[in-house]
N, C-alpha and C. Protein backbone atom coordinates (compact mmCIF):
# COMPACT_ATOMS: atom_id res chain seq x y z
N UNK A 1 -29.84 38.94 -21.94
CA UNK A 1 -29.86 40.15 -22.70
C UNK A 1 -28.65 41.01 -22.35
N UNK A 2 -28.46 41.72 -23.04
CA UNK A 2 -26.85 42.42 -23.09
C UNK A 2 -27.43 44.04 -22.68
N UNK A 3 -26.97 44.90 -21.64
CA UNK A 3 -26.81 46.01 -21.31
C UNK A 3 -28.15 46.06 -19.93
N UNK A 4 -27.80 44.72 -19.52
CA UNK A 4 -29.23 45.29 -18.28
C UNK A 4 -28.45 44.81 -16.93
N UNK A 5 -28.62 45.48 -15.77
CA UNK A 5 -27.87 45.79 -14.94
C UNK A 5 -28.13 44.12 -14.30
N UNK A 6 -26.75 43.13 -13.66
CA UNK A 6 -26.60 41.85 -13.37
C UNK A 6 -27.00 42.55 -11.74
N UNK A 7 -26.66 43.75 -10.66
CA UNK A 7 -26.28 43.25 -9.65
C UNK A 7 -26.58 44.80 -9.36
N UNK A 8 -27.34 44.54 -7.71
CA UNK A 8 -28.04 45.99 -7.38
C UNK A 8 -26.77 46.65 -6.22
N UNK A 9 -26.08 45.97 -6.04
CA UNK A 9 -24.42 46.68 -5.45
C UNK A 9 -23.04 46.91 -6.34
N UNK A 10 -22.52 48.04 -6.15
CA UNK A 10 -21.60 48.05 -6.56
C UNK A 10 -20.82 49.66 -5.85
N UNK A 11 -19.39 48.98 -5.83
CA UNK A 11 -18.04 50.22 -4.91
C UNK A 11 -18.33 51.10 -5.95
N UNK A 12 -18.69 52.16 -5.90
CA UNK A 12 -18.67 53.12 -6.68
C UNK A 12 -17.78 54.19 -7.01
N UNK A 13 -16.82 54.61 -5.93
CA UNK A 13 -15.54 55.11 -5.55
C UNK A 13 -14.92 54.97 -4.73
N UNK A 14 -13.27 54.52 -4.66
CA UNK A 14 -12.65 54.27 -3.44
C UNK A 14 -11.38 55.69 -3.10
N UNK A 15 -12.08 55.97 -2.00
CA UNK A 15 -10.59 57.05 -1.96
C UNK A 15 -9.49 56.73 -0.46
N UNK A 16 -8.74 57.58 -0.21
CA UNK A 16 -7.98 57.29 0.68
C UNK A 16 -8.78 57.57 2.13
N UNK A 17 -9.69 58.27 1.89
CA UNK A 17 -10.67 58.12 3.25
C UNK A 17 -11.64 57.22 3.54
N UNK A 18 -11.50 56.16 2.23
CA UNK A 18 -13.17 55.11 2.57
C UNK A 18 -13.80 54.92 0.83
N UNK A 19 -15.06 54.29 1.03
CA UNK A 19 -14.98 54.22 -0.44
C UNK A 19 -16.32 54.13 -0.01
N UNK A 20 -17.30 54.35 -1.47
CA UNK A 20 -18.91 54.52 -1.41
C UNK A 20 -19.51 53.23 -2.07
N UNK A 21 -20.58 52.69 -1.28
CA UNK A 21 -21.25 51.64 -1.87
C UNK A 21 -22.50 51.85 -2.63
N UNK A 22 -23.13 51.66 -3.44
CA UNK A 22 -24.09 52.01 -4.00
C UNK A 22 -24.78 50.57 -3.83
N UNK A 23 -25.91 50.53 -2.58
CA UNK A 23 -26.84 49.88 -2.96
C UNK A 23 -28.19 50.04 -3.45
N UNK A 24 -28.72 49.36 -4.46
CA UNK A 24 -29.79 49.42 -5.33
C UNK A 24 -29.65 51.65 -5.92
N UNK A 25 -30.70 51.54 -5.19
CA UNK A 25 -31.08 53.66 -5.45
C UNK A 25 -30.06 54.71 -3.70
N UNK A 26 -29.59 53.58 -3.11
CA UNK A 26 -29.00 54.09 -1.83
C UNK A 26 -27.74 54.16 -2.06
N UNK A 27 -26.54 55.61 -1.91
CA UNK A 27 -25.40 55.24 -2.14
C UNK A 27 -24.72 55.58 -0.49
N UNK A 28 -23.82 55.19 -0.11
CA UNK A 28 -23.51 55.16 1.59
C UNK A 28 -21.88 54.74 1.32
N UNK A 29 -21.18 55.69 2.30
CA UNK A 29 -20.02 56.12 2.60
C UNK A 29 -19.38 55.21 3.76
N UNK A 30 -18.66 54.24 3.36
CA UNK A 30 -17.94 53.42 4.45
C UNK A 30 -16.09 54.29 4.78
N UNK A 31 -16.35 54.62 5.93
CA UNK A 31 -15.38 55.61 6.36
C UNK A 31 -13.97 54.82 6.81
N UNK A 32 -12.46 54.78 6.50
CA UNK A 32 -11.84 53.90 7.13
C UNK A 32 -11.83 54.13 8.36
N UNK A 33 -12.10 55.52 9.25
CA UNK A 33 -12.52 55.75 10.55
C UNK A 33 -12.89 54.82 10.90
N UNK A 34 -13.93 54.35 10.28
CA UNK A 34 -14.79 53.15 11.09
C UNK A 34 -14.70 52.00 11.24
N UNK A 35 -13.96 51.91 9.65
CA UNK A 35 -13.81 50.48 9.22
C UNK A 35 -12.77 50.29 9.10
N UNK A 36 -11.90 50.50 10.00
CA UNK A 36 -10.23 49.84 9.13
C UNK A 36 -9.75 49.05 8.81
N UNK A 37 -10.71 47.70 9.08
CA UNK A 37 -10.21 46.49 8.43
C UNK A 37 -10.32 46.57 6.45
N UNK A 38 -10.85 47.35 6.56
CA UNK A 38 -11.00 48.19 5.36
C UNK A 38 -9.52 48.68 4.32
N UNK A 39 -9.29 49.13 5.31
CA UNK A 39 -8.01 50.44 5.11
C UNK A 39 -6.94 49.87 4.00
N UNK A 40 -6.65 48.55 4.21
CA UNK A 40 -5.34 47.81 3.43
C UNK A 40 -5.63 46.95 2.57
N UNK A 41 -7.60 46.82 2.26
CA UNK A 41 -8.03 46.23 1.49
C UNK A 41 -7.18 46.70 -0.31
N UNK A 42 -7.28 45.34 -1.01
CA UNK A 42 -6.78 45.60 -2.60
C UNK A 42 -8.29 46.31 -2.94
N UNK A 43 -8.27 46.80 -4.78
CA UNK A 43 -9.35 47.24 -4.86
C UNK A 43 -10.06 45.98 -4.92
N UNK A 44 -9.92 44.92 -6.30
CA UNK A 44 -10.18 43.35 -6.19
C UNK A 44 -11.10 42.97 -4.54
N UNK A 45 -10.22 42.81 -3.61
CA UNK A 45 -10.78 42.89 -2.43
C UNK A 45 -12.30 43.59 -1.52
N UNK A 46 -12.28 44.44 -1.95
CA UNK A 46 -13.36 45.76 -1.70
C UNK A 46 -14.78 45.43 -2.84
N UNK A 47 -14.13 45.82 -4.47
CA UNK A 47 -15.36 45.38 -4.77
C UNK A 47 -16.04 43.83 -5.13
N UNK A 48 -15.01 43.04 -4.48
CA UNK A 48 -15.63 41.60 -4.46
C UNK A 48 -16.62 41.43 -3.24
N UNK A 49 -18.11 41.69 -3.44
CA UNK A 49 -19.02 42.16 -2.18
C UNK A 49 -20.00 41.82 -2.67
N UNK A 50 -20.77 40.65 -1.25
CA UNK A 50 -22.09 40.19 -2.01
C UNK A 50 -23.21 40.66 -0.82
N UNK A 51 -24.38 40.81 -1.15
CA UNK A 51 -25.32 41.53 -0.73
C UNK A 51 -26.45 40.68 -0.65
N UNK A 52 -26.10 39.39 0.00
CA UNK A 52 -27.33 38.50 0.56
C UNK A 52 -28.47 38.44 1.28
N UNK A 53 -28.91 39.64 1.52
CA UNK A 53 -30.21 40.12 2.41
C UNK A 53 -29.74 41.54 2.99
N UNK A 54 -31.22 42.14 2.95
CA UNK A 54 -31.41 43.64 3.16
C UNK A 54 -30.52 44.20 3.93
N UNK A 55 -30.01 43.88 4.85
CA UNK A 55 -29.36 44.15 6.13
C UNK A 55 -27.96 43.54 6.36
N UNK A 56 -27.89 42.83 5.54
CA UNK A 56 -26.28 41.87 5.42
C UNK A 56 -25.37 42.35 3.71
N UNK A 57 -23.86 42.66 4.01
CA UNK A 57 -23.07 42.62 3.51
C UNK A 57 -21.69 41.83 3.78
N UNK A 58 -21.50 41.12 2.37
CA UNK A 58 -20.51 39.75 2.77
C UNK A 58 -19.06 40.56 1.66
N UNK A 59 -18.19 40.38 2.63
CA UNK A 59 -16.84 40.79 2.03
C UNK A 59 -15.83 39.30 1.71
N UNK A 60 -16.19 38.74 0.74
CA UNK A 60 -15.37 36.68 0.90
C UNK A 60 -13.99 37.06 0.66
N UNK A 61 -13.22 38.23 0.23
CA UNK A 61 -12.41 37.88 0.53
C UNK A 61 -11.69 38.52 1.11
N UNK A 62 -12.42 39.13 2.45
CA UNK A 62 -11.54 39.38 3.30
C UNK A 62 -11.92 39.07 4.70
N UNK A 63 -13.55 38.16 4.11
CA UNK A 63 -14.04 37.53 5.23
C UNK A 63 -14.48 38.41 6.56
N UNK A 64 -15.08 39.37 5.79
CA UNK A 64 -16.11 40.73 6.55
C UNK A 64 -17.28 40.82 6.01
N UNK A 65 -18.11 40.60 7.24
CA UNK A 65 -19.60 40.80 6.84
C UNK A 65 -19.91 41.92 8.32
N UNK A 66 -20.89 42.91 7.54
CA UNK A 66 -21.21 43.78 8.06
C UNK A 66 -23.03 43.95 7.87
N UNK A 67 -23.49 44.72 8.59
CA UNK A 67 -25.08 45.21 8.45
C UNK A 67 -24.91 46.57 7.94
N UNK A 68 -25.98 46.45 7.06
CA UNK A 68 -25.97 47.70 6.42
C UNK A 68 -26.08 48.73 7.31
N UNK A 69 -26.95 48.40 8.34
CA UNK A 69 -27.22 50.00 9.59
C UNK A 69 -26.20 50.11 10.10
N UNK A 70 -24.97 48.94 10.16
CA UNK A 70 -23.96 49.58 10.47
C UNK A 70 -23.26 51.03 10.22
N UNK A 71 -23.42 50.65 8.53
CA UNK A 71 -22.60 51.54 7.71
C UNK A 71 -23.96 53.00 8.14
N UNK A 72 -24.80 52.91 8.19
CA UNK A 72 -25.81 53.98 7.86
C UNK A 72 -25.51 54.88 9.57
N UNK A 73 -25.91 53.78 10.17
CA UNK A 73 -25.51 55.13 11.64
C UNK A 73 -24.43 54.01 12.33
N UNK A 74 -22.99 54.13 12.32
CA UNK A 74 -22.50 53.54 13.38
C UNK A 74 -22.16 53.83 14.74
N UNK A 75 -22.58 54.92 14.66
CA UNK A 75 -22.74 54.82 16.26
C UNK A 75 -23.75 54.16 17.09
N UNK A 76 -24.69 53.26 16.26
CA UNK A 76 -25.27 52.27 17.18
C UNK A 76 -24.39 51.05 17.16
N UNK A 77 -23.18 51.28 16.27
CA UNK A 77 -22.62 49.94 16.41
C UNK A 77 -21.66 50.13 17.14
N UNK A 78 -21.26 49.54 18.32
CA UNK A 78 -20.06 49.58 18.87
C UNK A 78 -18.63 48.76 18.37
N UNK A 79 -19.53 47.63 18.05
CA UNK A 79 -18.20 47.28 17.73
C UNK A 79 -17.33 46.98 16.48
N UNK A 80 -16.91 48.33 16.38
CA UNK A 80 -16.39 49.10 15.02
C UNK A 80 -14.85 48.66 15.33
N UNK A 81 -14.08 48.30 14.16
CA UNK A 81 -12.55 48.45 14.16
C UNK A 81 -11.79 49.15 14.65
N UNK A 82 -10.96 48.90 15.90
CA UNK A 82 -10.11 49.78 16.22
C UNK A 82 -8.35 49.71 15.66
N UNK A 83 -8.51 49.18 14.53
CA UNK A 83 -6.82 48.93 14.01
C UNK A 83 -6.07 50.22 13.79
């Protein structure tokens, strides 16, 4: 059927500080602070992002996978990008 939503993720805005993911009804702010492997991503790059389980985000082509609680509190994550 034509006009019904394929996919419950999607980059919703990218700016020079980070860009917002919208998963399903949750939208969440990936900061390049945090993430700088991020930082030099193309857009192509960024929103090519698959969302294979609740807690997992797969970046193929830049070959970054992250947990969502990352993005939500990282300061439980330590080991955040230091580029």
């Amino acid at each position: 059927m034509h006009g019904l939503a394929t996919s419950d993720i999607e980059i919703s805005l990218i700016s020079n500080k980070g860009f917002w993911i919208l998963l399903k009804d949750e939208e969440l702010f990936v900061p390049y602070a945090e993430f700088a492997w991020f930082k030099k991503a193309t857009v192509d790059e960024l929103t090519t992002v698959e969302w294979p389980s609740p807690n997992h985000l797969y970046w193929p082509l830049l070959d970054v996978d992250l947990a969502v609680d990352s993005i939500r509190q990282p300061s439980l994550y330590p080991l955040v990008s230091k580029h």
